[in-house]
Protein backbone atom coordinates (compact mmCIF):
# COMPACT_ATOMS: atom_id res chain seq x y z
CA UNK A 1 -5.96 87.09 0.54
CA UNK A 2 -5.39 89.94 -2.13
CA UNK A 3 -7.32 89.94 -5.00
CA UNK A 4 -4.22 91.70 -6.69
CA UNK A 5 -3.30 87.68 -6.51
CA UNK A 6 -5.81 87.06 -8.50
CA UNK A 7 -5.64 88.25 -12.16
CA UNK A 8 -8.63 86.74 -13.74
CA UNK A 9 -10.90 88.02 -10.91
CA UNK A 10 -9.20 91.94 -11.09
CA UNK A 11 -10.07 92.41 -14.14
CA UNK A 12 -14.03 93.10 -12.53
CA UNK A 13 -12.56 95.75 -10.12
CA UNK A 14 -11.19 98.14 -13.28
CA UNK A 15 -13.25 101.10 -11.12
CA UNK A 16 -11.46 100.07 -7.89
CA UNK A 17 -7.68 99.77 -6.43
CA UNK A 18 -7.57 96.12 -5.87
CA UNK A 19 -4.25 96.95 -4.21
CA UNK A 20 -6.52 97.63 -1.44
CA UNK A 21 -9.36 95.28 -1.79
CA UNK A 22 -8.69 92.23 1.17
CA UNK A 23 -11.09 88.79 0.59
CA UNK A 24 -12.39 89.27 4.35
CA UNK A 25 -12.90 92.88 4.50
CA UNK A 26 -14.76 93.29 1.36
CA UNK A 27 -16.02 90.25 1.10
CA UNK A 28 -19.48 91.60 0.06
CA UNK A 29 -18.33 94.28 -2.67
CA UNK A 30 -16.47 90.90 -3.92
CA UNK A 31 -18.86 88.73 -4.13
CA UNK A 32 -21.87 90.89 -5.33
CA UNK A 33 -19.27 92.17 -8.41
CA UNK A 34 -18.02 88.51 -9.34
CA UNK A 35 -21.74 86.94 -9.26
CA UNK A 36 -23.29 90.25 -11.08
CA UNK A 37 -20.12 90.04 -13.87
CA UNK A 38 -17.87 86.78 -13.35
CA UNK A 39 -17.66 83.87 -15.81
CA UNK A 40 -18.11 80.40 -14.23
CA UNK A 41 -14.72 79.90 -13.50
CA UNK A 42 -14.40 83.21 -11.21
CA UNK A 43 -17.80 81.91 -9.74
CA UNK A 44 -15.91 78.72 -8.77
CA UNK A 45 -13.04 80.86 -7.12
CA UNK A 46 -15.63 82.75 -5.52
CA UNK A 47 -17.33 79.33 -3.85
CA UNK A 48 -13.69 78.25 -3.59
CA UNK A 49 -12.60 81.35 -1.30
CA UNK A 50 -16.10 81.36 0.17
CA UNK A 51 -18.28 78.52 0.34
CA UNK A 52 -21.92 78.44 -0.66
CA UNK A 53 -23.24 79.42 3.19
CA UNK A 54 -21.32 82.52 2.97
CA UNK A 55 -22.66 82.96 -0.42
CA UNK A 56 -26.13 82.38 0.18
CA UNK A 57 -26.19 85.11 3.52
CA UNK A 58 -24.85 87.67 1.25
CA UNK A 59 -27.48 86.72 -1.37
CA UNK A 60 -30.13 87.13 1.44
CA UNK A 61 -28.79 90.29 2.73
CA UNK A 62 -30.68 93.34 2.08
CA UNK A 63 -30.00 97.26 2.97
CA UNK A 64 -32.50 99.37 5.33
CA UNK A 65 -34.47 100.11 1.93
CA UNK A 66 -34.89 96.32 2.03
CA UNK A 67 -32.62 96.09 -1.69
CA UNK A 68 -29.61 94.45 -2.35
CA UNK A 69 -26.74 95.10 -5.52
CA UNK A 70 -27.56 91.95 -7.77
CA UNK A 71 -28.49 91.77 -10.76
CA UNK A 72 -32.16 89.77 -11.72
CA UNK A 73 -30.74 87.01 -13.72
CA UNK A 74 -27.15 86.76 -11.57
CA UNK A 75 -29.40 86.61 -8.07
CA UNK A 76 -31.60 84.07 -9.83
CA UNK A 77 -28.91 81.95 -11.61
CA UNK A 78 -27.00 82.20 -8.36
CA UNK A 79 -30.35 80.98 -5.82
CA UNK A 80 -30.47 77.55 -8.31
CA UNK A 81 -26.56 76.97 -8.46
CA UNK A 82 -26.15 77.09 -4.92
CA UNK A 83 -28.81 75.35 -3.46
């Protein structure tokens, strides 16, 4: 899927081309921007397109530094909805 499909969820790429952004291949960039930024209702397209497993790993995923790109409040508000 192309999130040039999806017009309420582009508008969170305005730095990117979302011509070129694919659901599976940048799945992470997509779902660290919608949970940092998204309303509710591109959070349910996210679980929608995702599921809450897929979800959740990225949530637990971490880089060598042992960080990750989400915000306090989004990572938080995120853990609760999704478990």
């Amino acid at each position: 899927m192309q999130l040039k499909d999806t017009p309420h969820i582009r508008s969170l790429f305005w730095d990117m081309n979302v011509q070129q952004l694919d659901t599976t291949a940048h799945a992470k960039t997509i779902i660290e921007r919608v949970l940092n930024y998204g309303t509710l209702d591109d959070w349910r397209w996210l679980v929608s397109v995702y599921g809450t497993e897929t979800i959740r790993r990225t949530l637990a995923t971490r880089d060598r530094f042992g960080r990750d790109n989400f915000r306090a409040g989004a990572r938080r508000l995120a853990e609760l909805m999704l478990h």
